[in-house]
Protein backbone atom coordinates (compact mmCIF):
# COMPACT_ATOMS: atom_id res chain seq x y z
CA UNK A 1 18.42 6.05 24.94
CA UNK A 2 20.37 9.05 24.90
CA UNK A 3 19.37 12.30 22.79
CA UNK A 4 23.06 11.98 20.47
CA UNK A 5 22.34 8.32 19.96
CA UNK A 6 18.17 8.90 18.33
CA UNK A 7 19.69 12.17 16.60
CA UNK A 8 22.09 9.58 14.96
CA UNK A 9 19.61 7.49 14.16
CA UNK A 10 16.92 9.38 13.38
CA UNK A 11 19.22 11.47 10.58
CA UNK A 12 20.07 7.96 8.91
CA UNK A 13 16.50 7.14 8.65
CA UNK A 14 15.88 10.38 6.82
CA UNK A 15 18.72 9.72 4.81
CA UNK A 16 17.23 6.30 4.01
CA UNK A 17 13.38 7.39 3.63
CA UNK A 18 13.08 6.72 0.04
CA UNK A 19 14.38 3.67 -0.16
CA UNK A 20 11.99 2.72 3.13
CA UNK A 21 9.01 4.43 1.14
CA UNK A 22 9.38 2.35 -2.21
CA UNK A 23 10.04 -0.51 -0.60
CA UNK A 24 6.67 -0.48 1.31
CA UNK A 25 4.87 0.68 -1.76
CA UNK A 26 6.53 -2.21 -4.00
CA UNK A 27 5.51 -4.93 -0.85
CA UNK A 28 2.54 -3.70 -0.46
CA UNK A 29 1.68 -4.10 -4.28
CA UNK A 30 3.09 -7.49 -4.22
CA UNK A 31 0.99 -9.23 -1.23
CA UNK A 32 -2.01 -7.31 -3.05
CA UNK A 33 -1.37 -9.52 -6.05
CA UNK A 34 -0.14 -12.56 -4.27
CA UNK A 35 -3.86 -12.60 -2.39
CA UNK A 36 -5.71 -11.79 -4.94
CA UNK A 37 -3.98 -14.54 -7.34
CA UNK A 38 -5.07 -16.55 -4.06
CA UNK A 39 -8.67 -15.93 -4.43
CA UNK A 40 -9.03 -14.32 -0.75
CA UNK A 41 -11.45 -11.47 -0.62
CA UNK A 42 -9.50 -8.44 1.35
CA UNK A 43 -11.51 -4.98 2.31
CA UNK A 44 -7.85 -3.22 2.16
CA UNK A 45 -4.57 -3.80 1.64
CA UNK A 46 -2.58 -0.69 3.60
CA UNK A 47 1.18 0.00 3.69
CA UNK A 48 3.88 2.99 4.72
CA UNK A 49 7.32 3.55 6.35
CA UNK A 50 7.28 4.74 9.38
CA UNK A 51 7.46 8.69 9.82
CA UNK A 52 10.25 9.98 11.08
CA UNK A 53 8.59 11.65 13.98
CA UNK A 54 6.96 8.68 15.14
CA UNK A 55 10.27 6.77 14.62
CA UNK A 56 11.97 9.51 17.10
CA UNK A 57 8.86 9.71 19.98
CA UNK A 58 9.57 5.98 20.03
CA UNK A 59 12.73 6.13 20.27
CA UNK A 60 12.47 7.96 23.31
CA UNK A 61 11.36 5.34 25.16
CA UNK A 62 13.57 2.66 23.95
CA UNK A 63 16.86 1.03 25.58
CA UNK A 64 19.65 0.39 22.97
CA UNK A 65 19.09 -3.44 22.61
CA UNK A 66 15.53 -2.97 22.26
CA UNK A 67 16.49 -1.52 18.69
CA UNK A 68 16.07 -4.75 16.84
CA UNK A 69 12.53 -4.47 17.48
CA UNK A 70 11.81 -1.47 15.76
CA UNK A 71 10.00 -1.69 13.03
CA UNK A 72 10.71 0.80 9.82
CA UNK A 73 7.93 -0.68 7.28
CA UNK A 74 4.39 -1.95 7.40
CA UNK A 75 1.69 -3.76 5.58
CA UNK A 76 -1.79 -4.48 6.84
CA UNK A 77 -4.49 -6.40 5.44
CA UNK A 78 -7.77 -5.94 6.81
CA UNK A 79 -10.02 -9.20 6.33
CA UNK A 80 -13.77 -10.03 6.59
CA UNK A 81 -13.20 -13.81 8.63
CA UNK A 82 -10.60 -15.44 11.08
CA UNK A 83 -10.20 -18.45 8.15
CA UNK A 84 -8.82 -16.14 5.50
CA UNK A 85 -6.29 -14.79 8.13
CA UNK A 86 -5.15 -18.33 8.06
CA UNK A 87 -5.35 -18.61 4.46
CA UNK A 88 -3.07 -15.76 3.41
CA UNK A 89 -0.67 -17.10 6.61
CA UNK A 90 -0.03 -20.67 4.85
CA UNK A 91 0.54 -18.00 1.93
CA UNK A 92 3.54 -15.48 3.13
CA UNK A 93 5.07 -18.47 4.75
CA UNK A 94 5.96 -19.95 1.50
CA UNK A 95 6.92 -16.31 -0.54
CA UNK A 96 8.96 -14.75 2.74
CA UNK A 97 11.54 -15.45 4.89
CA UNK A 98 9.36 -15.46 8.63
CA UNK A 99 11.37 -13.82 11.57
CA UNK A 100 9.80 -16.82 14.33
CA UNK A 101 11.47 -15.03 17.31
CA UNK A 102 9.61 -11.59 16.60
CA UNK A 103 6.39 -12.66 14.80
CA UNK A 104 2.64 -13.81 16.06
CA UNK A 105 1.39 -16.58 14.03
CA UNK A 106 -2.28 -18.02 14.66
CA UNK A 107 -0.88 -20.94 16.27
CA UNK A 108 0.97 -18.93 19.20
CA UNK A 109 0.52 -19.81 22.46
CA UNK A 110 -0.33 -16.06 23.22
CA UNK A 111 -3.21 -16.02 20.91
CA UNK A 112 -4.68 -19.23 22.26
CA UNK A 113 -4.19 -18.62 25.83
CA UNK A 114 -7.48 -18.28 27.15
CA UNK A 115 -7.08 -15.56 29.63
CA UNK A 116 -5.07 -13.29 27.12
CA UNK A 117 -6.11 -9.42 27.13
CA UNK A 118 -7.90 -8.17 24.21
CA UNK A 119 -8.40 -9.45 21.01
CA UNK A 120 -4.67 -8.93 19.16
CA UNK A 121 -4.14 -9.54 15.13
CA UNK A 122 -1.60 -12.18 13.46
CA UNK A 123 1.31 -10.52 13.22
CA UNK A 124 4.59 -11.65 11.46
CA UNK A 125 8.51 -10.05 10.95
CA UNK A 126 9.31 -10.94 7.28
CA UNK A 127 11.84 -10.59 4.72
CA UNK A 128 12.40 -11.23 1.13
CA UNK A 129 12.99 -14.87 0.16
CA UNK A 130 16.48 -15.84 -1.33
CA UNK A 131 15.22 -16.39 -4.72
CA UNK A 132 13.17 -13.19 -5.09
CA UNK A 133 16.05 -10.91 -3.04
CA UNK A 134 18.23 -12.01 -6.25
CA UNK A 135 15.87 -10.46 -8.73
CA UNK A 136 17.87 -6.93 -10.08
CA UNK A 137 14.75 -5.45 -9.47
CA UNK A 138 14.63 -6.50 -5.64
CA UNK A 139 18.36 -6.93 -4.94
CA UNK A 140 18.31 -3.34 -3.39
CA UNK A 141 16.05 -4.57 -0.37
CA UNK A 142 17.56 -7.49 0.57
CA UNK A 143 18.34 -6.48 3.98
CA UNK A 144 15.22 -4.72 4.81
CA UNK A 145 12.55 -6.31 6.92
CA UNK A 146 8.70 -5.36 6.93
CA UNK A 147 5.48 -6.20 9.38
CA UNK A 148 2.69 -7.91 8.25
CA UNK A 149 -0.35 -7.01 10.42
CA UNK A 150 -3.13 -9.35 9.64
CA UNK A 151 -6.64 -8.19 11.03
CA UNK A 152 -10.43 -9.17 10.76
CA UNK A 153 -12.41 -5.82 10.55
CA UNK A 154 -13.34 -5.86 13.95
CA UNK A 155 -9.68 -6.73 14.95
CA UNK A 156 -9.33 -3.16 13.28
CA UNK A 157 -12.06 -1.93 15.53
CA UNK A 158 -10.82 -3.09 18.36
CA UNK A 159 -7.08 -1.66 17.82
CA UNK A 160 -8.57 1.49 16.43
CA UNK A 161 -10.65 2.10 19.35
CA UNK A 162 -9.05 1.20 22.43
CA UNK A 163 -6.51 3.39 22.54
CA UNK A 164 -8.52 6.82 22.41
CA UNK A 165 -10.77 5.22 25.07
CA UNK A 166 -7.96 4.49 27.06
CA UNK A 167 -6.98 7.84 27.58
CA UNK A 168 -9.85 8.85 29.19
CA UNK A 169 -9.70 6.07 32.14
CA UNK A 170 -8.95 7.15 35.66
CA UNK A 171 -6.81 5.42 37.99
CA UNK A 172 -9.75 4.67 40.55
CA UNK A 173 -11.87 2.96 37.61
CA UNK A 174 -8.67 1.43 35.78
CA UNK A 175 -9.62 -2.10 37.42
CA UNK A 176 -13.06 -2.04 36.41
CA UNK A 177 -12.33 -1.04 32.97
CA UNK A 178 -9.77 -3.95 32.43
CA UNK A 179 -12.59 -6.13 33.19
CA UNK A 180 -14.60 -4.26 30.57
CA UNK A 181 -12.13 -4.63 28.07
CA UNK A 182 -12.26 -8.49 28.58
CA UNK A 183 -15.59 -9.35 27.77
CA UNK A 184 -15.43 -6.90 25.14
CA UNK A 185 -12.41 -8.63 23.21
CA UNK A 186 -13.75 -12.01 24.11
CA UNK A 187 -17.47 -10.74 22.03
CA UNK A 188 -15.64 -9.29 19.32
CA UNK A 189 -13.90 -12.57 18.69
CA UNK A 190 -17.32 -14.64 19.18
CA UNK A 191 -19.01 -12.39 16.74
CA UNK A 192 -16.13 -12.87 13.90
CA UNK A 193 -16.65 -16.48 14.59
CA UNK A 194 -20.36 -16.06 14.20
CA UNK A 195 -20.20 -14.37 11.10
CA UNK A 196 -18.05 -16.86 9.95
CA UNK A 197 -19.74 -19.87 11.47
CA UNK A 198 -22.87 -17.93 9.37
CA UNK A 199 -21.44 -17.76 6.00
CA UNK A 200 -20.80 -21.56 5.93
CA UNK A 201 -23.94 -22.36 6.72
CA UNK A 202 -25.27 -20.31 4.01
CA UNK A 203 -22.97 -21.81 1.58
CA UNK A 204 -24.08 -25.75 2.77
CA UNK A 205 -27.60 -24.62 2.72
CA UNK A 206 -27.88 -23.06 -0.57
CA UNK A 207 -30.00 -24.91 -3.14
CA UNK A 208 -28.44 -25.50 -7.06
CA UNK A 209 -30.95 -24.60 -9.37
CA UNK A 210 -30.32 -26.03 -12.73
CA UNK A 211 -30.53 -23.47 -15.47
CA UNK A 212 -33.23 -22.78 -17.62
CA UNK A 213 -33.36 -23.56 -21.34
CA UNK A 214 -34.18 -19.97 -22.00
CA UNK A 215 -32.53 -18.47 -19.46
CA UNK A 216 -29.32 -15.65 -20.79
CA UNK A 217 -25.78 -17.00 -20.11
CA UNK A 218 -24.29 -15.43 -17.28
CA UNK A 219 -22.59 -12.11 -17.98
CA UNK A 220 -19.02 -11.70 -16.90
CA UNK A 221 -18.71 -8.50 -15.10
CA UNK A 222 -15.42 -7.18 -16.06
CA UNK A 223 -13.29 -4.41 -14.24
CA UNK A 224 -15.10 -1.12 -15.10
CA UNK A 225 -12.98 1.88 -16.03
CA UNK A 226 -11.92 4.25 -13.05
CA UNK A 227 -13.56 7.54 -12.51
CA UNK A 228 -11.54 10.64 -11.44
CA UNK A 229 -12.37 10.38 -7.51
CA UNK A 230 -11.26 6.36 -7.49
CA UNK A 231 -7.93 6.80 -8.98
CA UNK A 232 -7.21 10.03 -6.84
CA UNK A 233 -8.21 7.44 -4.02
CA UNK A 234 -5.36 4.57 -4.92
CA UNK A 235 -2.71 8.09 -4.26
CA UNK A 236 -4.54 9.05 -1.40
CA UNK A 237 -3.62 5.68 -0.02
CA UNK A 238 -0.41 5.36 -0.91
CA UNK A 239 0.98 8.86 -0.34
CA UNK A 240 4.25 7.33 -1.29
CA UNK A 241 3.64 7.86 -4.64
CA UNK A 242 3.62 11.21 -5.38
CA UNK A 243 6.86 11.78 -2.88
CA UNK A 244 8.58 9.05 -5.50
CA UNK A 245 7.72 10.41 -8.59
CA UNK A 246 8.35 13.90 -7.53
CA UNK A 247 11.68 12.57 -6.41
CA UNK A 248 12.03 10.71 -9.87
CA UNK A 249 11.58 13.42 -11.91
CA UNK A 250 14.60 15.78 -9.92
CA UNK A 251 16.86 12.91 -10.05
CA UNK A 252 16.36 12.98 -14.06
CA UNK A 253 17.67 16.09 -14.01
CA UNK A 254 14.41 18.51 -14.22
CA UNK A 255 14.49 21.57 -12.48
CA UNK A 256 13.03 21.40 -8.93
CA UNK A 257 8.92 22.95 -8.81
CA UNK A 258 6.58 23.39 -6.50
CA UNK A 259 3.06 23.44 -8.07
CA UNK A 260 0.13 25.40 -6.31
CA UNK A 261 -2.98 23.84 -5.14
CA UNK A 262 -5.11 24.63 -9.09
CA UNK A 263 -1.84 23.39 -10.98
CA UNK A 264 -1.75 20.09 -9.06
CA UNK A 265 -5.23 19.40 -9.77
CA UNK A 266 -4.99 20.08 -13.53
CA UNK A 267 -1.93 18.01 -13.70
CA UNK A 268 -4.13 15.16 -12.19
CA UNK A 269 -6.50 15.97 -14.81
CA UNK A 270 -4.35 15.74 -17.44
CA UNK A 271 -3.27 12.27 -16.46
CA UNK A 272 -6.67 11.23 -16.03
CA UNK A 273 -7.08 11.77 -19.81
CA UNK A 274 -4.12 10.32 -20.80
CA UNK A 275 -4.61 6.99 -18.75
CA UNK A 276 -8.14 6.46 -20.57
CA UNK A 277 -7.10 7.47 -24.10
CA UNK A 278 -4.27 5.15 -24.03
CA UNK A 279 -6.00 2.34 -22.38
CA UNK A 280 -4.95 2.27 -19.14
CA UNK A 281 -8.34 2.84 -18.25
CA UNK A 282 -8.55 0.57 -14.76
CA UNK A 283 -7.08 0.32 -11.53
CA UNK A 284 -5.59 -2.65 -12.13
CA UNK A 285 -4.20 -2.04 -15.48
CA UNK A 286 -2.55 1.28 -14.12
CA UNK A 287 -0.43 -0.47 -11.02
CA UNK A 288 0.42 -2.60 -13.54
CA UNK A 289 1.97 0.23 -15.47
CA UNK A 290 3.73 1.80 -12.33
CA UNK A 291 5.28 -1.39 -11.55
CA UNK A 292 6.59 -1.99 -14.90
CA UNK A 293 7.79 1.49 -14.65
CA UNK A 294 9.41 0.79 -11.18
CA UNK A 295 10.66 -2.55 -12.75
CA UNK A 296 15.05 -2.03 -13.45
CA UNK A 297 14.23 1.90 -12.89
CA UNK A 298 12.53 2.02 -16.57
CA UNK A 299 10.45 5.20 -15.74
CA UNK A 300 13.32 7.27 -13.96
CA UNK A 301 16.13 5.89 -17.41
CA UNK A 302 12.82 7.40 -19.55
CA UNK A 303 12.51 10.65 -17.70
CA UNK A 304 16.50 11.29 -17.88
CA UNK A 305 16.31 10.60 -21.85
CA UNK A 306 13.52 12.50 -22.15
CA UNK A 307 15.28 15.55 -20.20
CA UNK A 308 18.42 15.22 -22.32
CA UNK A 309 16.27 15.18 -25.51
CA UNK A 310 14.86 18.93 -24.67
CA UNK A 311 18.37 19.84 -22.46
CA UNK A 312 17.51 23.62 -23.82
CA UNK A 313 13.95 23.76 -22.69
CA UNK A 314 14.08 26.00 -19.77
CA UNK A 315 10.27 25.90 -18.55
CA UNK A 316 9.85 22.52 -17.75
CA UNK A 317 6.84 22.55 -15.04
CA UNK A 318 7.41 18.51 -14.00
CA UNK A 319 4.97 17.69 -10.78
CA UNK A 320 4.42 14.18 -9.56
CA UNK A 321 1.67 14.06 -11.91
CA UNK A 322 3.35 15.33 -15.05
CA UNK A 323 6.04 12.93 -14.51
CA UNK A 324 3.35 9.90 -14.97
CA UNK A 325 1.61 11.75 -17.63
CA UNK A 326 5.06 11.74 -19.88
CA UNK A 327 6.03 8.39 -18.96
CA UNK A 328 2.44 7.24 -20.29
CA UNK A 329 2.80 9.53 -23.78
CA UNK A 330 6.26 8.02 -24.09
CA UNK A 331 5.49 4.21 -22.94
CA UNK A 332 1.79 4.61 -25.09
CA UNK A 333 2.72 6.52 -27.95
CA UNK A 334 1.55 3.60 -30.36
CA UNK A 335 -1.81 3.86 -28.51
CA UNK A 336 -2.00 7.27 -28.43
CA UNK A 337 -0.40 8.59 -32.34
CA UNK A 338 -3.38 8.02 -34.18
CA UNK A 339 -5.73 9.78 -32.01
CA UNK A 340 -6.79 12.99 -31.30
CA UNK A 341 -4.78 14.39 -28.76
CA UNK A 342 -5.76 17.90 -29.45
CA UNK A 343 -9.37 17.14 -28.73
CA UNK A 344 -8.95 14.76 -26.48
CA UNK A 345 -6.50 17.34 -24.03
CA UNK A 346 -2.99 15.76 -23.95
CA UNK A 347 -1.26 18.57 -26.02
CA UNK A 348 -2.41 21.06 -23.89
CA UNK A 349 -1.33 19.08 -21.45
CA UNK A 350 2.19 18.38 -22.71
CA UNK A 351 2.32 22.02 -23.79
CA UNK A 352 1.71 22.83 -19.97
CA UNK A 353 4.49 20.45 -18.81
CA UNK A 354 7.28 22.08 -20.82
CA UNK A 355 6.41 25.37 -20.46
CA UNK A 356 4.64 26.59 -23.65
CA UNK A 357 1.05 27.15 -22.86
């Protein structure tokens, strides 16, 4: 493809990036609730648009009608066992649209050819379903297609690994190391069948004990409250996030700022504190909150009547952060009135917002 033509491109991707960025945030929240309302046990749920300087290196090496196969969005779950691949399969094929020509079910006849290379993931090319694309709050994505990647953990390993080792393989020793890789994908896929094969067996095997007359009713464990390091985790995942809000907060109409490295952690801080003392206190409970606040643009109409409320304030200090933090004092304020918000930080840390301390 010609440099003018992936210029083109690539500036209308830009253009586009926030769209591309929410929309993989707001998928990848959805399957996240759609498997867990399933009952499948994930070890991650990952998802991102595709950066434009990855978008243009492949580009590069692209003809013009291989453009349709270019994918702009992401999601991959990571799973313990092969069976819940299938599980969550029987699962997106009911809630998406499924692109057939482009996608990689279990079934394939790629995946069950014998003498295939390596040990490849279910992959699929979906889109939103009629009914949900007709939602207000989804109408804007419509026309915008995503990949589902779904892996076993050693799937992971296997597409983690093999490139970097790759790279170090001679031309002399490329035949031997083809070999190699063969027996290596074929035991990776034995061993996820083991463990597999393994749990069952412990599940058929296992003995019911009936329970004592004395013996304490079970406890249900419920979610326990986040700590600092596990919700700064959830934005270190989704860096998506803090791009959004930021973005959020200029397009309500406060004054562009750059915070340094100190004011970016006390504005984390600060919205630590708020989250617990109005009761947003787990994981959970706070994507919850960001996807009623993405829900009909309710946190960006907030932050634009907010901004018009205080037009004359002049030292508004709004980070990614901050923006959350007055969303949550507005959206919590019934929580939050009768309690101590001196002691407990939040007007210092409205005071530091808008400019006063």
């Amino acid at each position: 493809m010609n440099k003018r033509r992936i210029d083109e491109i690539g500036i209308r991707y830009v253009e586009s990036l926030k769209l591309y960025e929410e929309y993989a945030a707001r998928i990848r929240n959805l399957i996240q609730d759609l498997v867990e309302v399933e009952g499948v046990e994930f070890y991650a749920i990952e998802g991102w648009a595709e950066p434009p300087a990855e978008l243009l290196r492949m580009l590069t090496t692209l003809e013009e009608k291989d453009l349709a196969g270019v994918d702009l969005v992401t999601i991959r779950v990571l799973l313990r066992f092969p069976a819940d691949v299938l599980r969550i399969e029987s699962l997106i094929k009911s809630e998406f649209d499924v692109d057939p020509s482009r996608s990689l079910p279990s079934n394939s006849r790629v995946l069950k050819d014998p003498g295939r290379f390596g040990y490849p993931a279910v992959v699929y090319i979906l889109s939103l379903s009629q009914s949900r694309s007709t939602l207000k709050e989804w109408e804007k994505y419509k026309d915008l297609n995503f990949r589902l990647e779904l892996r076993t953990l050693l799937q992971e390993a296997w597409a983690t690994i093999l490139p970097k080792v790759s790279q170090t393989v001679g031309r002399e020793s490329e035949d031997e190391f083809t070999r190699e890789l063969f027996l290596l994908g074929a035991m990776l896929e034995k061993a996820d069948k083991g463990f597999l094969t393994l749990r069952d067996e412990i599940k058929n095997d296992a003995v019911l004990v009936s329970p004592s007359a004395n013996k304490a009713p079970e406890q249900v464990t419920a979610e326990t409250v986040f700590t600092d390091e596990e919700l700064y985790q959830l934005f270190r995942d989704d860096p998506s996030l803090l791009a959004k809000w930021n973005a959020r907060a200029i397009e309500a109409g406060f004054p562009e700022f750059t915070p340094d490295a100190q004011y970016l952690r006390e504005s984390f801080s600060c919205l630590c504190k708020i989250l617990r003392a109005s009761g947003i206190d787990t994981l959970s409970e706070f994507r919850k909150f960001l996807d009623d606040m993405e829900s009909e643009d309710k946190g960006l109409r907030q932050l634009k009547t907010l901004n018009d409320s205080f037009r004359d304030n002049k030292g508004w200090r709004v980070d990614p952060f901050s923006a959350l933090f007055l969303l949550v004092l507005n959206f919590r304020w019934d929580v939050l009135k009768d309690k101590d918000l001196q002691g407990l930080g939040i007007k210092e840390g409205s005071d530091r917002i808008s400019g006063k301390d």
